[in-house]
Protein backbone atom coordinates (compact mmCIF):
# COMPACT_ATOMS: atom_id res chain seq x y z
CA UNK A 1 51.32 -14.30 -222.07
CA UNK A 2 54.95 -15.85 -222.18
CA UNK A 3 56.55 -12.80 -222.68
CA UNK A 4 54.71 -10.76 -219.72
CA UNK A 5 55.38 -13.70 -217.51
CA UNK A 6 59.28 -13.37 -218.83
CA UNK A 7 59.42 -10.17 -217.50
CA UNK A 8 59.86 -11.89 -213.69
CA UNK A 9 63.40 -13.22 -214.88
CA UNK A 10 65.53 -11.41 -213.42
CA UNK A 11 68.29 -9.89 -216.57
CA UNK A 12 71.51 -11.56 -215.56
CA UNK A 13 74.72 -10.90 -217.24
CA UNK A 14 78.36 -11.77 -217.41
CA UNK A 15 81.53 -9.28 -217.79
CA UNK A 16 85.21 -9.37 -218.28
CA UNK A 17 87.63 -6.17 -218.36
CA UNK A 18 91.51 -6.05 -219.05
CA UNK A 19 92.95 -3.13 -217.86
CA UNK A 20 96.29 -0.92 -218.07
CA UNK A 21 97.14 1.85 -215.63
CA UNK A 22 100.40 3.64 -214.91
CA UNK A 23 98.95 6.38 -212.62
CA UNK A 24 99.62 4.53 -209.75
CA UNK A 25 103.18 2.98 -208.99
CA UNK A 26 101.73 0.73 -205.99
CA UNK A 27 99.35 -1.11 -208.17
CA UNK A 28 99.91 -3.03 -211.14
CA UNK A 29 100.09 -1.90 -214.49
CA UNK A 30 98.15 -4.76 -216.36
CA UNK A 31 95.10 -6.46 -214.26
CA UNK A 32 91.86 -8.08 -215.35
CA UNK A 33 88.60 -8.14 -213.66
CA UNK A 34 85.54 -10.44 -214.22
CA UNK A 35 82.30 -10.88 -212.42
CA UNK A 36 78.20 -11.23 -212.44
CA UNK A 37 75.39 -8.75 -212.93
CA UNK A 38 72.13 -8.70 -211.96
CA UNK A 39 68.84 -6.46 -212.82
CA UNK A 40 66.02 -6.77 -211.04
CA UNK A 41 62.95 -5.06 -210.48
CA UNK A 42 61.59 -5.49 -206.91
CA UNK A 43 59.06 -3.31 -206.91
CA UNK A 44 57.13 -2.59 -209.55
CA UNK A 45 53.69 -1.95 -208.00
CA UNK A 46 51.86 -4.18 -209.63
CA UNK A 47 52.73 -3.34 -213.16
CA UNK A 48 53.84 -7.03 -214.04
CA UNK A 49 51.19 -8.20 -212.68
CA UNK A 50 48.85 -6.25 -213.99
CA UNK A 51 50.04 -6.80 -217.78
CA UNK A 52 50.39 -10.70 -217.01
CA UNK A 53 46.67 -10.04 -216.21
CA UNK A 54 45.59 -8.14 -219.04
CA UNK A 55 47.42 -11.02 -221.28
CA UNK A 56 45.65 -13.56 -219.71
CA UNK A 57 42.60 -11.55 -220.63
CA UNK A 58 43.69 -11.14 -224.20
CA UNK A 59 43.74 -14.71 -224.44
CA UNK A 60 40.44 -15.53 -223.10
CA UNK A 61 38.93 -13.44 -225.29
CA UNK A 62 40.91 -14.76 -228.55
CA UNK A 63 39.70 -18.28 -227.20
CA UNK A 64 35.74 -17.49 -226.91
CA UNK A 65 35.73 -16.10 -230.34
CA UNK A 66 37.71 -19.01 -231.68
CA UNK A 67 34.52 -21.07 -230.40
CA UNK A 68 32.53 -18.56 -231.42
CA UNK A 69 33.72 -18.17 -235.24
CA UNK A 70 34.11 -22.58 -235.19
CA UNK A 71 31.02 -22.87 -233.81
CA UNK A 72 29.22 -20.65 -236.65
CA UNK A 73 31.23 -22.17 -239.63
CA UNK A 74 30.09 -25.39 -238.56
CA UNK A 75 26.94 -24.41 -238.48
CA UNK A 76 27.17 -23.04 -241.97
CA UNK A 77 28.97 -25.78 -243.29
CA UNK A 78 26.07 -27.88 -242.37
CA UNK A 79 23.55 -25.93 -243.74
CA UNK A 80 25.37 -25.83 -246.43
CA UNK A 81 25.57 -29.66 -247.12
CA UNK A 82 21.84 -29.85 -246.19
CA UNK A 83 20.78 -27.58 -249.47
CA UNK A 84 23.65 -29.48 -251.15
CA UNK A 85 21.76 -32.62 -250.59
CA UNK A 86 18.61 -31.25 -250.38
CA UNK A 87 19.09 -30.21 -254.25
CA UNK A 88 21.05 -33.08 -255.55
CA UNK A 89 17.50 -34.85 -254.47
CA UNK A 90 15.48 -32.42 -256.33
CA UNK A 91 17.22 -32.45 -259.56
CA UNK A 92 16.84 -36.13 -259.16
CA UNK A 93 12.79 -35.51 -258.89
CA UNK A 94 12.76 -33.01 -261.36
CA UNK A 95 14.62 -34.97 -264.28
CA UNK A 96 11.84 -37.78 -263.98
CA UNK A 97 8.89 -35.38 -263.67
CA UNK A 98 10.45 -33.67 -267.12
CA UNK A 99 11.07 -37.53 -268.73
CA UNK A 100 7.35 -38.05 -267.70
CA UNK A 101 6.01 -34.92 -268.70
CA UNK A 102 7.84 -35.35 -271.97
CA UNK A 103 6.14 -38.55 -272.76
CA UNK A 104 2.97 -37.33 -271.60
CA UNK A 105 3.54 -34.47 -273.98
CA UNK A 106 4.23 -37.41 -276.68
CA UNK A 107 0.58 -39.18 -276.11
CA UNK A 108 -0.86 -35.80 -276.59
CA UNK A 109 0.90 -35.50 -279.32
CA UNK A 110 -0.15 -38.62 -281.50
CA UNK A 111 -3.64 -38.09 -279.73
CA UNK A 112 -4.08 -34.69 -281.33
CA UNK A 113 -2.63 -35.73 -284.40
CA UNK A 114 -5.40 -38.41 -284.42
CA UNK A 115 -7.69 -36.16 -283.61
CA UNK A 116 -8.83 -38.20 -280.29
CA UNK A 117 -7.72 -34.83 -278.18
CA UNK A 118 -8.83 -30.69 -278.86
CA UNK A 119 -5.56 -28.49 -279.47
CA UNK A 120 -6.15 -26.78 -275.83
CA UNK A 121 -5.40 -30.14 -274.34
CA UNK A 122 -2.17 -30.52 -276.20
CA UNK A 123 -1.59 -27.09 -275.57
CA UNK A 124 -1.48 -27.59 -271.99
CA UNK A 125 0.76 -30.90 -272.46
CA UNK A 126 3.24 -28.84 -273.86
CA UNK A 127 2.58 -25.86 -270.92
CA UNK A 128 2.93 -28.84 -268.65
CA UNK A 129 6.65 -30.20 -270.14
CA UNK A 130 7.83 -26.45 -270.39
CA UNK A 131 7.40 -26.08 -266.48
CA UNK A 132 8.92 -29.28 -265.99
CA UNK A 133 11.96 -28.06 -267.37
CA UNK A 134 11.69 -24.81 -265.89
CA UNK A 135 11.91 -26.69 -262.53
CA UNK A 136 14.54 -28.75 -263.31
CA UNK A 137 16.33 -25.63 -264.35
CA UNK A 138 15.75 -24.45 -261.21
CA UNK A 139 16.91 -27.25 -259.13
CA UNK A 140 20.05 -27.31 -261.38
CA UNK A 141 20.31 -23.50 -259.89
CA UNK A 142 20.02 -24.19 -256.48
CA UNK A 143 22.50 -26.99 -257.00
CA UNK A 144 25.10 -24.39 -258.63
CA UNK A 145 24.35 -22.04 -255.42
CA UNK A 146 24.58 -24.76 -252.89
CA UNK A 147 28.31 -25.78 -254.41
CA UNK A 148 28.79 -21.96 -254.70
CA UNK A 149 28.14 -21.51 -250.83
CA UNK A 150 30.66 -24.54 -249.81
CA UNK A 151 33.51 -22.70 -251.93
CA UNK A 152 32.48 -19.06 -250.32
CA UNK A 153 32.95 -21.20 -246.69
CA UNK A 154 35.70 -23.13 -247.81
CA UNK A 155 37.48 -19.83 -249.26
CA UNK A 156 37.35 -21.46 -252.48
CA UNK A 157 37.82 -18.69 -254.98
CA UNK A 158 35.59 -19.36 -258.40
CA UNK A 159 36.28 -17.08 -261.36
């Protein structure tokens, strides 16, 4: 935008010249000359204009999608932290339903042993811990992919 507004400056310039001549016996042989010069374009139809326009434009449009691309990674970034959060929470639930599924599992254990219990009831004690696990597994996953989507955002690179 600077540089189409520039081109209003009009190009000025400064010159100095020594010269020798012996063509002519009335004037003298060594004289210097000095002065000013100035270019400018008066009329250009519009064209300045016109690109000082266009530049404006340009910038405009570099400025909405600025917004645009801010406004989107902050969404992300947000969403991000929400599953972030969100899973930190559900490991949290998951770890105690394994620790009491695990002691449930123990009960069963001692209650089969003692014969209080059928096998198909410890059976599913032990069916019961095994999910447990399974979804603590899986809230450790969505922990993993919650940290993974804050690096992609951040431009973290992960090998």
């Amino acid at each position: 935008m600077r540089a189409a507004e520039y081109e209003y400056i009009p190009d000025i310039g400064a010159f100095a010249r020594h010269t020798y001549q012996s063509g002519v016996p009335f004037v003298a042989h060594n004289f210097g000359t000095f002065g000013f010069q100035m270019t400018w374009n008066i009329f250009d139809w519009g064209k300045r204009k016109g690109v000082v326009g266009q530049r404006d434009a340009l910038l405009d449009q570099a400025e909405e999608n600025l917004r645009r691309v801010t406004d989107r990674v902050s969404v992300d970034v947000d969403r991000a932290y929400r599953k972030l959060e969100q899973s930190d929470q559900m490991i949290s639930v998951a770890a105690e339903g394994l620790a009491l599924q695990r002691e449930s599992e123990r009960l069963n254990g001692n209650q089969f042993k003692a014969g209080v219990i059928s096998e198909a009831k410890n059976g599913q004690a032990v069916a019961a811990t095994s999910k447990a696990e399974l979804d603590e597994l899986q809230a450790r996953l969505a922990h993993q992919l919650a940290v993974a989507e804050i690096d992609r955002i951040a431009g973290i690179r992960s090998h």
